[in-house]
N, C-alpha and C. Protein backbone atom coordinates (compact mmCIF):
# COMPACT_ATOMS: atom_id res chain seq x y z
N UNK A 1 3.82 -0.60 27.30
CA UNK A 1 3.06 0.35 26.49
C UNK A 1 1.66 -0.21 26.25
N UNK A 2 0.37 0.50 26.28
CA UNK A 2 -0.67 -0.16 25.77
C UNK A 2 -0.46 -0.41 24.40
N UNK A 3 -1.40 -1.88 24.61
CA UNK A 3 -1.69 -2.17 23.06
C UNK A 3 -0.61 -3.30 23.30
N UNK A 4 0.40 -3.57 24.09
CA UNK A 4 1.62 -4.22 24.09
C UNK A 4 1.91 -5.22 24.99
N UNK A 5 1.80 -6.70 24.98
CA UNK A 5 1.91 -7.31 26.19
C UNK A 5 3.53 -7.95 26.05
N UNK A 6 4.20 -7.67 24.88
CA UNK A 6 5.56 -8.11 24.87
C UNK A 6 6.59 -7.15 25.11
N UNK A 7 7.75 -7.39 25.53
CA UNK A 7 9.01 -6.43 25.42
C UNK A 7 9.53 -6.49 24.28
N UNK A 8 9.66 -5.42 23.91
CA UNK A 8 10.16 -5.35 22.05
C UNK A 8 11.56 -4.08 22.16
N UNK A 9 12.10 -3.78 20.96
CA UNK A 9 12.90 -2.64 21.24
C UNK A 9 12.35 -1.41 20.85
N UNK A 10 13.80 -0.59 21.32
CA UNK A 10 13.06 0.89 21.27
C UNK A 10 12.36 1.55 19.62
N UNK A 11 13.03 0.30 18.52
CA UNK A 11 12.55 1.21 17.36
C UNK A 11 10.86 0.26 17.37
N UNK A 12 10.85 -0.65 17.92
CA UNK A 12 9.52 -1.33 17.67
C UNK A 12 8.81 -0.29 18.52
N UNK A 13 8.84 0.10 19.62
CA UNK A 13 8.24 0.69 20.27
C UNK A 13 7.88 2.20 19.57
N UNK A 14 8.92 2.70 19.16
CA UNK A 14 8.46 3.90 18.06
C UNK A 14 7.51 3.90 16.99
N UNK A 15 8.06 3.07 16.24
CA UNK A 15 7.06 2.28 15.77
C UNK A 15 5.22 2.42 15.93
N UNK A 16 5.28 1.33 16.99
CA UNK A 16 4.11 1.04 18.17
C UNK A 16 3.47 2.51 18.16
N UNK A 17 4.10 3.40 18.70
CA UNK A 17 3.79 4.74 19.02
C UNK A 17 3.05 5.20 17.99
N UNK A 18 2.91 5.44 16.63
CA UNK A 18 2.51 5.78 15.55
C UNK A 18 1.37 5.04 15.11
N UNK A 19 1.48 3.60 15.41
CA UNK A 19 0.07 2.68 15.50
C UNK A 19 -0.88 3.18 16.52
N UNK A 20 -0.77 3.45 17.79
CA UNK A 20 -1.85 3.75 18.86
C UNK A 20 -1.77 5.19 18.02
N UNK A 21 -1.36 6.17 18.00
CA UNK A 21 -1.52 7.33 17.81
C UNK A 21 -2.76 7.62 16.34
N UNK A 22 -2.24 6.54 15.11
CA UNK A 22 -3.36 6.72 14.36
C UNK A 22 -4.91 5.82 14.23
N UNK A 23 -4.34 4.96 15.68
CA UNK A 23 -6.02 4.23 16.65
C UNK A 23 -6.49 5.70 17.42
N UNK A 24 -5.89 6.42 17.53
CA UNK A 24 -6.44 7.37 18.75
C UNK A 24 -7.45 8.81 17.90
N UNK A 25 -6.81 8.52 17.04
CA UNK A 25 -7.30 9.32 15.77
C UNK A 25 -8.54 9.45 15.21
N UNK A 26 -8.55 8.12 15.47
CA UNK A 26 -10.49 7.03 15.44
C UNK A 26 -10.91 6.93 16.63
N UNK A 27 -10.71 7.36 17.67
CA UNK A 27 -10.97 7.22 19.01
C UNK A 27 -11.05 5.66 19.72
N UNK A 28 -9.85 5.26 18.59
CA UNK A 28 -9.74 4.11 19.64
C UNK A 28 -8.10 3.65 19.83
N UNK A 29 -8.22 2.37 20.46
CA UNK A 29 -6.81 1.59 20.86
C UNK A 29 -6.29 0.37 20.30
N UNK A 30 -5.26 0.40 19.88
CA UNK A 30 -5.01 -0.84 18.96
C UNK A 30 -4.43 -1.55 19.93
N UNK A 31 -4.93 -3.17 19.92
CA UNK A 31 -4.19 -3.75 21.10
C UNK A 31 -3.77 -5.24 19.93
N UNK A 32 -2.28 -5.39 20.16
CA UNK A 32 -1.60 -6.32 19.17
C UNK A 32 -1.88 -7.72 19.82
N UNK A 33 -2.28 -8.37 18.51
CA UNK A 33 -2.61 -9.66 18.49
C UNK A 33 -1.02 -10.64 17.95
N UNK A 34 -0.57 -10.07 17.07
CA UNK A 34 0.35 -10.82 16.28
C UNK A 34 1.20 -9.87 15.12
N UNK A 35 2.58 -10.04 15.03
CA UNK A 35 3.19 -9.62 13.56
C UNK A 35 2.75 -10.43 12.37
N UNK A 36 2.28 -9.79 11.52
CA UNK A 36 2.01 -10.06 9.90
C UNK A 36 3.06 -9.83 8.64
N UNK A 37 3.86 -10.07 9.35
CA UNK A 37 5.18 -9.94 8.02
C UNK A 37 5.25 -8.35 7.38
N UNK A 38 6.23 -8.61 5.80
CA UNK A 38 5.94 -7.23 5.10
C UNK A 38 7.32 -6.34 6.44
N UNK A 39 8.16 -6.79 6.77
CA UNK A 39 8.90 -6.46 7.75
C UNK A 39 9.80 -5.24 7.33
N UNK A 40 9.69 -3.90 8.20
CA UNK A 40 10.67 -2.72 7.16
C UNK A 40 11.79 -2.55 9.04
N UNK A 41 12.98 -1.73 8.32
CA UNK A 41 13.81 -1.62 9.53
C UNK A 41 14.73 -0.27 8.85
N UNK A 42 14.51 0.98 9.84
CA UNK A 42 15.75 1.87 9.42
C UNK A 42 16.48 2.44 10.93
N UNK A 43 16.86 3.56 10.66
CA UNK A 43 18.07 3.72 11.43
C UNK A 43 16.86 4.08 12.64
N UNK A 44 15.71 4.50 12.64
CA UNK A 44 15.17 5.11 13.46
C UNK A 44 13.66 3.88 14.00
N UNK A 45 13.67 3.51 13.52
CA UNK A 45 12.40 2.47 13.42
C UNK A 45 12.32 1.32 12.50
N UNK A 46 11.50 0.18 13.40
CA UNK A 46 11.39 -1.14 13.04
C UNK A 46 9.93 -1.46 12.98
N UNK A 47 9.29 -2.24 12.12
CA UNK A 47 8.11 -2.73 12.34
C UNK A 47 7.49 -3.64 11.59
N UNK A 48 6.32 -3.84 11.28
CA UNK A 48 5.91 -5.04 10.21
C UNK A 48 4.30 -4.53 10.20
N UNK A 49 3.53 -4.94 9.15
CA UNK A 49 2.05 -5.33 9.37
C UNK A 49 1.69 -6.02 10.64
N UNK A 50 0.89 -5.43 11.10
CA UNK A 50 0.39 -6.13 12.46
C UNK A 50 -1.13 -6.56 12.65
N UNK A 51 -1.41 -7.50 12.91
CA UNK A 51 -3.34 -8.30 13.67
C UNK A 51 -2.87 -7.68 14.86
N UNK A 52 -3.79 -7.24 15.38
CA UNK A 52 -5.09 -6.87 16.31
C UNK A 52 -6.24 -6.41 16.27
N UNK A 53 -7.13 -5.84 17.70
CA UNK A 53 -8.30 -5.37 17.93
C UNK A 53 -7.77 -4.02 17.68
N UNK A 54 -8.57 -3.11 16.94
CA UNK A 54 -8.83 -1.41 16.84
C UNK A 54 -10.11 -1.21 17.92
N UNK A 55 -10.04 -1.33 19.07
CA UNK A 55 -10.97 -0.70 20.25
C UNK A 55 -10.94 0.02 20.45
N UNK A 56 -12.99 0.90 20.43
CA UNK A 56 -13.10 2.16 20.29
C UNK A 56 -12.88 2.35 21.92
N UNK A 57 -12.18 3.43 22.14
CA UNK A 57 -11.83 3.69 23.36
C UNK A 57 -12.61 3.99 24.60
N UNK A 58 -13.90 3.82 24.56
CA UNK A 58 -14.97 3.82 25.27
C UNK A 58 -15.15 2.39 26.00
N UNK A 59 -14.59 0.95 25.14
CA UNK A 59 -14.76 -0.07 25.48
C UNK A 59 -13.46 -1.01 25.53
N UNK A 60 -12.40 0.10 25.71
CA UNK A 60 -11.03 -0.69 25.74
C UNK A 60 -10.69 -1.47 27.44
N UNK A 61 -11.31 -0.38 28.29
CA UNK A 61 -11.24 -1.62 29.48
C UNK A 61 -11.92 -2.85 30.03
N UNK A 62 -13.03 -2.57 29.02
CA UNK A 62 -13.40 -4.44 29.08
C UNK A 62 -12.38 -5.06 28.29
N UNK A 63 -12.22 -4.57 27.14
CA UNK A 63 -11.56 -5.61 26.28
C UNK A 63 -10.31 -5.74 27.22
N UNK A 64 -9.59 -5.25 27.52
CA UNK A 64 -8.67 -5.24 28.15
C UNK A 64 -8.07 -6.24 28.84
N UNK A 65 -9.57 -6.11 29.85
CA UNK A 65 -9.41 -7.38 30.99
C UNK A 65 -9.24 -8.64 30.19
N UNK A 66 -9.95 -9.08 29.15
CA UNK A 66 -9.74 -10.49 28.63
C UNK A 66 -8.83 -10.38 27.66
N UNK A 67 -7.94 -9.26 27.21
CA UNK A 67 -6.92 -9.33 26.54
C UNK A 67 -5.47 -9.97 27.83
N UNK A 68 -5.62 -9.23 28.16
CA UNK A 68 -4.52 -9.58 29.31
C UNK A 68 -4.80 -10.90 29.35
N UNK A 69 -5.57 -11.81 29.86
CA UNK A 69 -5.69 -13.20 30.43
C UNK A 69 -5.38 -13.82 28.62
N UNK A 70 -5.43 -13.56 27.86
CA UNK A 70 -5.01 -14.36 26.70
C UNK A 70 -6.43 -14.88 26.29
N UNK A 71 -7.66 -14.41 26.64
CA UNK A 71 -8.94 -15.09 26.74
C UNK A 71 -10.05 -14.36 25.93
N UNK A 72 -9.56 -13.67 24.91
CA UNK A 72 -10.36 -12.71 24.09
C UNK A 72 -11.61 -13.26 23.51
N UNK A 73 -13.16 -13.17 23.49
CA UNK A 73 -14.27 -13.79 23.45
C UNK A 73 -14.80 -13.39 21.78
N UNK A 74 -15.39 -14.33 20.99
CA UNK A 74 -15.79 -14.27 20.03
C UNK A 74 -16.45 -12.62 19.66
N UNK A 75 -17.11 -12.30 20.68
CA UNK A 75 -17.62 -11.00 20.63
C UNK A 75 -17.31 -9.52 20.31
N UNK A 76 -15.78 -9.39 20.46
CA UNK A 76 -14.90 -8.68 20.02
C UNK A 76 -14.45 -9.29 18.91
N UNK A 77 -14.76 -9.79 17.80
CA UNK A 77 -13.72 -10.04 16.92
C UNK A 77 -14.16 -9.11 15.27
N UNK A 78 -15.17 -8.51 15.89
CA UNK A 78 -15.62 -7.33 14.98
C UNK A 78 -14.72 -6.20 14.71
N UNK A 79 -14.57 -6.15 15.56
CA UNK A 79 -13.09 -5.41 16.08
C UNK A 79 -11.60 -5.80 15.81
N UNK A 80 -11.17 -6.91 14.92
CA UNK A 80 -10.16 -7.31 14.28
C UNK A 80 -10.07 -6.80 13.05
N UNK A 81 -8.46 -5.95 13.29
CA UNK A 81 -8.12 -5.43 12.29
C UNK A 81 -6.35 -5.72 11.75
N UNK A 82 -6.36 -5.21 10.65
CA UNK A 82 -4.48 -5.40 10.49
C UNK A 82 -4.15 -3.63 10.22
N UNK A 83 -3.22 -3.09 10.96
CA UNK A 83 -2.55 -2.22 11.00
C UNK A 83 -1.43 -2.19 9.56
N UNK A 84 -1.67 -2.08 8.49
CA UNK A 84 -0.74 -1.98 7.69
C UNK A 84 0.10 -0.65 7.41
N UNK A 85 1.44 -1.03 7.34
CA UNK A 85 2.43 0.16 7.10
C UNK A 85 2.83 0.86 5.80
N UNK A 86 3.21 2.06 5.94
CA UNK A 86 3.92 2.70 4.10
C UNK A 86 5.00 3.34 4.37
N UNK A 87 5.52 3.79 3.66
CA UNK A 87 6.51 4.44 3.47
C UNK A 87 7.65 4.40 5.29
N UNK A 88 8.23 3.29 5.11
CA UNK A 88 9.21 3.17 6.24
C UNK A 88 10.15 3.93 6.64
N UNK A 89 11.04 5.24 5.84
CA UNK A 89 11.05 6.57 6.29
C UNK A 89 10.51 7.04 7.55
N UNK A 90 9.31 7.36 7.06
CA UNK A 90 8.41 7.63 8.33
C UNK A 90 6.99 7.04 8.02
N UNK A 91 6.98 6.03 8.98
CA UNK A 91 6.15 4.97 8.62
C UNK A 91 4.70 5.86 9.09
N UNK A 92 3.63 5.19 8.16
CA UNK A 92 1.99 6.27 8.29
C UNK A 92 1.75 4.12 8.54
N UNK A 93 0.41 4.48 9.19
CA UNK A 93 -0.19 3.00 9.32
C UNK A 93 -1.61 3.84 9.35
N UNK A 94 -2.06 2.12 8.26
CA UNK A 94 -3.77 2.39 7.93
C UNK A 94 -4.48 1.19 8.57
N UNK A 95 -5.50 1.12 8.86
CA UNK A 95 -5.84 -0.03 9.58
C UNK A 95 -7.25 -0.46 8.61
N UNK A 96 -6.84 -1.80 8.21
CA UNK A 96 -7.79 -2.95 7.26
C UNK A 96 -8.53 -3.73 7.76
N UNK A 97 -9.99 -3.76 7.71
CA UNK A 97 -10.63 -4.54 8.10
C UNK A 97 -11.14 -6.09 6.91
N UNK A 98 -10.82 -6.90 7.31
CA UNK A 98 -10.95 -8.27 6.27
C UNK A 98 -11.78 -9.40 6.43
N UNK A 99 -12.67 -8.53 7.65
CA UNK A 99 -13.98 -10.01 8.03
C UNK A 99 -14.79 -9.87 6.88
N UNK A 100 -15.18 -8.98 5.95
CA UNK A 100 -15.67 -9.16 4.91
C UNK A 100 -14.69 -8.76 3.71
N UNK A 101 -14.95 -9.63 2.74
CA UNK A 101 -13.68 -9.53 1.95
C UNK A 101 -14.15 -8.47 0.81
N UNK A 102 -12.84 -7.73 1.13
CA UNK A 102 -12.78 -6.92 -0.12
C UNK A 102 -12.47 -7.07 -1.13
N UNK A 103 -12.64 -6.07 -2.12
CA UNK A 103 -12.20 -5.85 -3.94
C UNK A 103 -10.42 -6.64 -3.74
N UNK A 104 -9.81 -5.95 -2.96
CA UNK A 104 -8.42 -6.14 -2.96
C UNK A 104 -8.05 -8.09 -2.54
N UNK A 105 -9.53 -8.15 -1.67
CA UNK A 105 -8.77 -9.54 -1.05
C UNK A 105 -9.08 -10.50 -2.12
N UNK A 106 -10.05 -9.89 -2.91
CA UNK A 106 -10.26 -11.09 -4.46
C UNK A 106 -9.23 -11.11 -5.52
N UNK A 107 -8.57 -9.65 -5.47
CA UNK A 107 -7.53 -9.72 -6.67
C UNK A 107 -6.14 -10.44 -6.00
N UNK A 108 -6.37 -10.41 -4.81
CA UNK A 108 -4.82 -10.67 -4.14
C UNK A 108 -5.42 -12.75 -4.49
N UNK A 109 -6.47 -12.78 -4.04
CA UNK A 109 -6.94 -14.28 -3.99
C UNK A 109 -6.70 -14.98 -5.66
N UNK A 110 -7.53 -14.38 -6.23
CA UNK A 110 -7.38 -14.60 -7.87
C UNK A 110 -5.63 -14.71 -8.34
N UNK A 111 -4.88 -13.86 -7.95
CA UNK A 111 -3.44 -13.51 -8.45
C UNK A 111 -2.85 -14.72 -8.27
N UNK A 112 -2.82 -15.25 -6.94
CA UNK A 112 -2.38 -16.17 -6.20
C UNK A 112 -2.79 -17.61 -7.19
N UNK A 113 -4.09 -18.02 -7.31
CA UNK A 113 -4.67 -18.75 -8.27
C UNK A 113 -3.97 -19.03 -9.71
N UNK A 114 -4.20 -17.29 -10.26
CA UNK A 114 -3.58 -17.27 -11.59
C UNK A 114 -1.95 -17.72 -11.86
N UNK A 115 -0.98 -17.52 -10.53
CA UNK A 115 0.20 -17.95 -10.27
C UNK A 115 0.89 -19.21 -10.31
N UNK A 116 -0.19 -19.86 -9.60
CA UNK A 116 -0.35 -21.29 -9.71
C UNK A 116 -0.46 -22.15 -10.93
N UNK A 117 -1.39 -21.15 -11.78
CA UNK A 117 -2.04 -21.54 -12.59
C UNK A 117 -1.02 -21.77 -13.78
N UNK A 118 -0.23 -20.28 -13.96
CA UNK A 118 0.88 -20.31 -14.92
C UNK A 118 2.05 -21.52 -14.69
N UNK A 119 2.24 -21.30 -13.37
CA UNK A 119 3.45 -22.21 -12.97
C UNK A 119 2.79 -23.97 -13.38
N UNK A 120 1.45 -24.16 -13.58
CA UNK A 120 1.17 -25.70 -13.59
C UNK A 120 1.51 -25.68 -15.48
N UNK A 121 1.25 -24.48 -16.40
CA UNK A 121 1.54 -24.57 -17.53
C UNK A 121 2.94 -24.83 -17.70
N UNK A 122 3.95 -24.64 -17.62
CA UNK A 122 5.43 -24.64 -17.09
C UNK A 122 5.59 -25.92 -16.93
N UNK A 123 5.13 -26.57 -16.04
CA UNK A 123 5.46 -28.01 -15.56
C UNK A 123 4.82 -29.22 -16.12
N UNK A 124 3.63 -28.77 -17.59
CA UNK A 124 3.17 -29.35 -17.70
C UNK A 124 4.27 -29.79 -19.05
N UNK A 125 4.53 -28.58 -19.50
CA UNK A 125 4.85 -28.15 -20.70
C UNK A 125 6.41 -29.28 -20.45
N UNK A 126 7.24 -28.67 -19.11
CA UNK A 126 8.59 -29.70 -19.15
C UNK A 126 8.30 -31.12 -18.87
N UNK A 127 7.35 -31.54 -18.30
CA UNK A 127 7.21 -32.77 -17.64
C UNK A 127 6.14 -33.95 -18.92
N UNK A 128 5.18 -33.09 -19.56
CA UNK A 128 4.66 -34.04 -20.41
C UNK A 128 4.23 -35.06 -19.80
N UNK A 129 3.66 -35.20 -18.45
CA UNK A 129 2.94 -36.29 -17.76
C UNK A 129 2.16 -36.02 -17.46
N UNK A 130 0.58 -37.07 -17.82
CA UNK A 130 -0.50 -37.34 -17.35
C UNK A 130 -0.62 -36.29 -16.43
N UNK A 131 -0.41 -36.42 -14.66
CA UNK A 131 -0.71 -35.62 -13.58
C UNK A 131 -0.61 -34.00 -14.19
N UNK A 132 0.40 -34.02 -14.62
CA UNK A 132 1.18 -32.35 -14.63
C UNK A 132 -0.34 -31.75 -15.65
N UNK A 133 -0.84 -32.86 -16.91
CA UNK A 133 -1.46 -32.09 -18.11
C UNK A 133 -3.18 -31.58 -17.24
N UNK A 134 -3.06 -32.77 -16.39
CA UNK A 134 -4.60 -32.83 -15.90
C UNK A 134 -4.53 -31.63 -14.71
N UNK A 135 -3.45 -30.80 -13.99
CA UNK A 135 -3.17 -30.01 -13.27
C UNK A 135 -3.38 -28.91 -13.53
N UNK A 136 -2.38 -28.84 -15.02
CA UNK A 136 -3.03 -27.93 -15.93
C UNK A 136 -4.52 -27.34 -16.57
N UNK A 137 -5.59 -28.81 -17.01
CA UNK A 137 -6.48 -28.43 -17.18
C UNK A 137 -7.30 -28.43 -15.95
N UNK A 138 -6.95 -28.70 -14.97
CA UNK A 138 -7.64 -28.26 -13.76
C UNK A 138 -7.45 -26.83 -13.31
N UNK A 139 -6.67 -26.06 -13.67
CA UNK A 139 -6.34 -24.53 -13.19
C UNK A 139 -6.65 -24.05 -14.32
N UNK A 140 -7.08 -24.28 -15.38
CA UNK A 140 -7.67 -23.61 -16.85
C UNK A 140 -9.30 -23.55 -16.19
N UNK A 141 -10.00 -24.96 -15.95
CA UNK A 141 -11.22 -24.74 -15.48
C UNK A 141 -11.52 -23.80 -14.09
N UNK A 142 -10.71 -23.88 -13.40
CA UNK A 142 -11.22 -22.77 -12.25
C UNK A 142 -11.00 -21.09 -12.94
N UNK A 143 -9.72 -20.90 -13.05
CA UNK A 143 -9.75 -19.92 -14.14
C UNK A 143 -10.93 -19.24 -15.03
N UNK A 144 -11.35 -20.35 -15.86
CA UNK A 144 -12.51 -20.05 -16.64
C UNK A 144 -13.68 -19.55 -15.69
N UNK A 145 -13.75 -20.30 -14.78
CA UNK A 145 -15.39 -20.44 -14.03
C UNK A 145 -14.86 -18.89 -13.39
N UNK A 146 -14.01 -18.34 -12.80
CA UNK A 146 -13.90 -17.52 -12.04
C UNK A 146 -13.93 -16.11 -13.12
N UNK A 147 -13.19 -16.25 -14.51
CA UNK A 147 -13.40 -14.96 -15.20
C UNK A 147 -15.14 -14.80 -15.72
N UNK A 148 -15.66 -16.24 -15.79
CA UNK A 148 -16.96 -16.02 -16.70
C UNK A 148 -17.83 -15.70 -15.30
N UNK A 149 -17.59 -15.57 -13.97
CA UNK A 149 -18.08 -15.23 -12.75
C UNK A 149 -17.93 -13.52 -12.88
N UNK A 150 -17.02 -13.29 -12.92
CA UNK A 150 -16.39 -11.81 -13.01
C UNK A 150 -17.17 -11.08 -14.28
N UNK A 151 -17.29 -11.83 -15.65
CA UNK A 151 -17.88 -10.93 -16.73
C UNK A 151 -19.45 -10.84 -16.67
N UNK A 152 -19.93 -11.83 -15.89
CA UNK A 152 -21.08 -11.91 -15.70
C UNK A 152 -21.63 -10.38 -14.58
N UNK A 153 -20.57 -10.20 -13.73
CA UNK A 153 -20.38 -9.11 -12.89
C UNK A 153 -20.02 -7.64 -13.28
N UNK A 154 -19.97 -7.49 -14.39
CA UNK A 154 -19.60 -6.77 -15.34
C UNK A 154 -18.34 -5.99 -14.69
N UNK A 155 -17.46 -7.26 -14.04
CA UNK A 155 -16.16 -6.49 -13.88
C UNK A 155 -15.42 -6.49 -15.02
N UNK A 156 -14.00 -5.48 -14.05
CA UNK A 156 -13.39 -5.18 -14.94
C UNK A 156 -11.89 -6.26 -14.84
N UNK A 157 -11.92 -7.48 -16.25
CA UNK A 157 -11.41 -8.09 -16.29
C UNK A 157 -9.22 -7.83 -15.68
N UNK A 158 -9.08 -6.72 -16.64
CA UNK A 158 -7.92 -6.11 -16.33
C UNK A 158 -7.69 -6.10 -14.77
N UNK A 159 -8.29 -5.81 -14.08
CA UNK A 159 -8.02 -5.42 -12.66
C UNK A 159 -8.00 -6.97 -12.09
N UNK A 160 -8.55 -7.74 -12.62
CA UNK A 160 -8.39 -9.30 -11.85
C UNK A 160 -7.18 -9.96 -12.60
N UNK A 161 -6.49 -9.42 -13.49
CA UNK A 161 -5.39 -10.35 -14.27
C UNK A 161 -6.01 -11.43 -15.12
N UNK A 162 -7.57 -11.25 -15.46
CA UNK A 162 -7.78 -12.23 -16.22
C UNK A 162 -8.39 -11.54 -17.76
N UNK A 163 -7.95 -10.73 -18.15
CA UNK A 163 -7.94 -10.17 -19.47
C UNK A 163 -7.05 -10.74 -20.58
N UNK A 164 -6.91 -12.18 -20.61
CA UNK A 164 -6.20 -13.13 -21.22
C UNK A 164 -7.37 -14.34 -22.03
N UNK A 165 -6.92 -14.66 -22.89
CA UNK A 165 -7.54 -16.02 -23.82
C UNK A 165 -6.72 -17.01 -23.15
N UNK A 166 -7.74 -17.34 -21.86
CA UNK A 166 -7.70 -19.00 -21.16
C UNK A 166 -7.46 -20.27 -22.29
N UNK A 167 -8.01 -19.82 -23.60
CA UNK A 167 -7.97 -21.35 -24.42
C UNK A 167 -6.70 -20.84 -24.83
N UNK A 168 -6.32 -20.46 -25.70
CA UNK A 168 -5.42 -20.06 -25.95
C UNK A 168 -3.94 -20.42 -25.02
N UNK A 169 -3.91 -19.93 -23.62
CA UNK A 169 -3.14 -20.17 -22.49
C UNK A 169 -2.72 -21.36 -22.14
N UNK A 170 -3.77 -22.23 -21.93
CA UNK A 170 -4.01 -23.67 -21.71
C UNK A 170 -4.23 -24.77 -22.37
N UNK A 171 -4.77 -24.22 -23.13
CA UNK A 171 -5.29 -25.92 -23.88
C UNK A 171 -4.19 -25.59 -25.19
């Protein structure tokens, strides 16, 4: 199948089918780089988040040629996208571009941070050692620097998970 240099099964391939179909939509071709987890499976179809190129279909047979050889050139990588899936029923796929980072890739980045951050309070709190306290106030200071980054931005704290009293939290 285009877009496909592996043998997969028939629900991946259904699947597949619904990815090129909403590349074709944009007038182009999604050609798979890699599975990205987020993995759904029903009686009718299988699939996951997927990396690749979204090539506008005007320039899919160059890309082509150096897709095949495994030799894809810095030059196309404008053109890297992730195919993400919804509703696995009948799966719809949207395609994300992340060479410049979005609103979403800061809250997903921040969350991740703030996660950490809680879990070092936790361990500081059972463990009562030196390392664990200074871990702690090390994820209080990034914390801080990153909400007083954000208010300075006149974001909106709520949407980053940092609408919390850091002193309070930490110290």
């Amino acid at each position: 199948m285009l877009g496909l240099k592996t043998n997969e099964s028939e629900k991946f391939i259904k699947y597949f089918e619904i990815v090129q179909e909403t590349a074709q939509q944009q007038g182009c071709v999604y050609y798979l780089d890699a599975g990205d987890g987020r993995d759904f499976e029903n009686d009718e179809y299988e699939g996951e988040d997927l990396m690749g190129w979204l090539i506008p279909a005007n320039k899919s047979a160059d890309f082509e040629k150096e897709w095949h050889e495994d030799n894809v050139s810095d030059e196309w990588s404008t053109y890297y996208a992730w195919a993400e899936w919804a509703t696995p029923e009948r799966p719809t796929v949207e395609f994300k571009k992340y060479d410049t980072m979005s609103i979403d890739a800061y809250k997903y980045i921040i969350a991740r941070v703030l996660e950490r951050a809680f879990e070092s309070i936790d361990d500081a709190n059972e463990s009562k050692d030196d390392f664990q306290n200074g871990r702690k106030l090390a994820y209080y200071e990034i914390a801080d620097i990153i909400k007083s980054e954000l208010l300075v931005r006149d974001a909106d704290l709520v949407e980053f998970g940092l609408d919390i009293d850091l002193e309070k939290a930490f110290l």
